[in-house]
C-alpha atoms as a PDB file:
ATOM      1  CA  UNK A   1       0.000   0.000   0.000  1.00  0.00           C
ATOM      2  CA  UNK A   2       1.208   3.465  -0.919  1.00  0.00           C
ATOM      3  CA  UNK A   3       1.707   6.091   1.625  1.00  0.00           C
ATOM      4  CA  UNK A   4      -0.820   8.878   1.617  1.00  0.00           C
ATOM      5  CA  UNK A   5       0.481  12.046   1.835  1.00  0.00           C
ATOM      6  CA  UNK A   6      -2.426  13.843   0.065  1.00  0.00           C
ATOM      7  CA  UNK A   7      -6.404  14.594  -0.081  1.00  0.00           C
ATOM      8  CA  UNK A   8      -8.023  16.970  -2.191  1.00  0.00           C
ATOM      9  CA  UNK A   9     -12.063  16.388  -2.383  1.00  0.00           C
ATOM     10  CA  UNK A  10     -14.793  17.838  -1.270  1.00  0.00           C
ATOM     11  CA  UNK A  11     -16.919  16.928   1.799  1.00  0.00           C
ATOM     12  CA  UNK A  12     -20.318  15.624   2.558  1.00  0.00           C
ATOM     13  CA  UNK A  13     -21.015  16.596   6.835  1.00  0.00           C
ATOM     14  CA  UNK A  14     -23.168  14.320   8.259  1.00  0.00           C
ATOM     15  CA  UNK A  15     -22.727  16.202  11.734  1.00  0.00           C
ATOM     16  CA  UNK A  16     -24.036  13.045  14.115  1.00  0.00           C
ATOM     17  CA  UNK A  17     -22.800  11.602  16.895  1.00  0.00           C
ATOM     18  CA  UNK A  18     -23.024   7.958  18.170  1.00  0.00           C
ATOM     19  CA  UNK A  19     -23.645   6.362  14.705  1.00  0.00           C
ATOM     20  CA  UNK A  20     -23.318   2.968  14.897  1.00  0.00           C
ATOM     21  CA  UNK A  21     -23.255   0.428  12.931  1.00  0.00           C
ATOM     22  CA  UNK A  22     -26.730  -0.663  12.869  1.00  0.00           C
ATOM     23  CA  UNK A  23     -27.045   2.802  11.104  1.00  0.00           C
ATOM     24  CA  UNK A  24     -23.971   2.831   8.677  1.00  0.00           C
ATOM     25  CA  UNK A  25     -25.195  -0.202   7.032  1.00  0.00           C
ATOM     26  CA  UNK A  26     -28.582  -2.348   8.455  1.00  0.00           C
ATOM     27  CA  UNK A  27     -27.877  -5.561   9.355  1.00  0.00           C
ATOM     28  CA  UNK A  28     -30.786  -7.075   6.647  1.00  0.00           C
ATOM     29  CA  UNK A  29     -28.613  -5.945   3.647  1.00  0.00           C
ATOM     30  CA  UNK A  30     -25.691  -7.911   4.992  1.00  0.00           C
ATOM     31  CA  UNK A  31     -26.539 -11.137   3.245  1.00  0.00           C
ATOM     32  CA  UNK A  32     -24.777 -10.552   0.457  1.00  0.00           C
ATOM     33  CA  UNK A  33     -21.736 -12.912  -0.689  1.00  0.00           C
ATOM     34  CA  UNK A  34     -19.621 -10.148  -2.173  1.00  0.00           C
ATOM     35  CA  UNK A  35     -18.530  -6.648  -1.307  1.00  0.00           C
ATOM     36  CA  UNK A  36     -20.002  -5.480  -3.845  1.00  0.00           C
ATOM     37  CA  UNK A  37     -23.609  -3.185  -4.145  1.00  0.00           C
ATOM     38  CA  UNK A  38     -23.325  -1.749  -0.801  1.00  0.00           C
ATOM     39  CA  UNK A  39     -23.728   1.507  -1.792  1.00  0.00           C
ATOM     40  CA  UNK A  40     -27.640   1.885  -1.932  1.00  0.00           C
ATOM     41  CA  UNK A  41     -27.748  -0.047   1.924  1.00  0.00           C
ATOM     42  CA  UNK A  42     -25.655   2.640   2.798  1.00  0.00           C
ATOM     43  CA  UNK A  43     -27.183   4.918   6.019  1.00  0.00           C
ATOM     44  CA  UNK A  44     -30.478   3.311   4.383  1.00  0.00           C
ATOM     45  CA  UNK A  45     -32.714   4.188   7.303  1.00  0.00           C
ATOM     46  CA  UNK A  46     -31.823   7.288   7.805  1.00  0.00           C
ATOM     47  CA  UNK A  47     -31.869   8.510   3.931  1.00  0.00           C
ATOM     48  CA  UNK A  48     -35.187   6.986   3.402  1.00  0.00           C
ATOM     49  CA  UNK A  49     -38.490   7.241   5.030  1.00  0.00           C
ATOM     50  CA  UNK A  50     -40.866   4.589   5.998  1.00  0.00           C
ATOM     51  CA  UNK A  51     -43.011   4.639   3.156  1.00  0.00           C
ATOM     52  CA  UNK A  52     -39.618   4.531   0.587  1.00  0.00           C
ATOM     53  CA  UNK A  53     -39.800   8.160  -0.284  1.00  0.00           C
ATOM     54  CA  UNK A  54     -36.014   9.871  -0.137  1.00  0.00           C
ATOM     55  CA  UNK A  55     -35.509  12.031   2.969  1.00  0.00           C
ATOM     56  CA  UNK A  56     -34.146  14.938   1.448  1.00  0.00           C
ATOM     57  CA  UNK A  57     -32.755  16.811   4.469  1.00  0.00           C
ATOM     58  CA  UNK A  58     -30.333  13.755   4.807  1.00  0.00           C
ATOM     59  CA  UNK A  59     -26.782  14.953   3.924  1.00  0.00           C
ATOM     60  CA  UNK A  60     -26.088  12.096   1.526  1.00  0.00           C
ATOM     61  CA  UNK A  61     -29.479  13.054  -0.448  1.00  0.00           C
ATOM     62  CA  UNK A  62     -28.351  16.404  -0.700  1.00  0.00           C
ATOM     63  CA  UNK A  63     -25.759  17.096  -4.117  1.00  0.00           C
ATOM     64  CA  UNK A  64     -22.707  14.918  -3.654  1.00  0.00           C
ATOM     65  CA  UNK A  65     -21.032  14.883  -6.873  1.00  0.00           C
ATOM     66  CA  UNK A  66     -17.609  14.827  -6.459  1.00  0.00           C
ATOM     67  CA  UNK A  67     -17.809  14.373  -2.739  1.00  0.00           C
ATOM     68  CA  UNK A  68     -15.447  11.299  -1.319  1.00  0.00           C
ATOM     69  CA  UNK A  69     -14.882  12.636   2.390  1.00  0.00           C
ATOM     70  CA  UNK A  70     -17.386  12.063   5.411  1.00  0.00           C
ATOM     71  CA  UNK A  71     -16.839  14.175   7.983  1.00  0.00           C
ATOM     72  CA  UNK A  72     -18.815  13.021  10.972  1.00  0.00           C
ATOM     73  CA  UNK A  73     -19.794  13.314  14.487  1.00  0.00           C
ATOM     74  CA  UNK A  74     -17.966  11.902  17.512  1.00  0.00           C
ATOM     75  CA  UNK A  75     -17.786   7.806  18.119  1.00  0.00           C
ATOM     76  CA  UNK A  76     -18.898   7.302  14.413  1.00  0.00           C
ATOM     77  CA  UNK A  77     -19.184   3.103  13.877  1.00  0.00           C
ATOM     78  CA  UNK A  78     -19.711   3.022  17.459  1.00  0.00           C
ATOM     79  CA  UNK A  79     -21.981  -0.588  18.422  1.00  0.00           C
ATOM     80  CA  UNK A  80     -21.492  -3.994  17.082  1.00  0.00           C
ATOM     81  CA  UNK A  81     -18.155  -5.871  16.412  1.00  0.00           C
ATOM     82  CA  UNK A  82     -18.923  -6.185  12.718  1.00  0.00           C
END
């Protein structure tokens, strides 16, 4: 692995603390057999309401184009051992 010495990207804030990771991704999308897809899983109760609908005040529903930083709270992937 090369060293990295340098970031340059802009940021999506999802200013929250105590996410675990429950939240990050729910445990029912983890039956998958690759790595792969885990994108759309991702924060999926939280960027979604209950009836499906997108919950647009959710940082990662708001413009992220060219966004590969998350900046979060404090004790982010806090919880299970996964």
């Amino acid at each position: 692995m090369k060293k990295l010495n340098y970031i340059k990207s802009k940021a999506v804030v999802f200013n929250a603390d105590d996410v675990d990771t429950d939240q990050i991704i729910p445990a029912r999308f983890l039956k998958r057999t690759t790595r792969d897809g885990y994108g759309d899983a991702l924060f999926h109760d939280l960027r979604f309401n209950q009836d499906g609908s997108v919950n647009s005040t959710h940082p990662l529903n708001v413009s992220k184009e060219g966004k590969e930083i998350l900046v979060t709270g404090r004790n982010f992937g806090c919880g299970s051992s996964r």
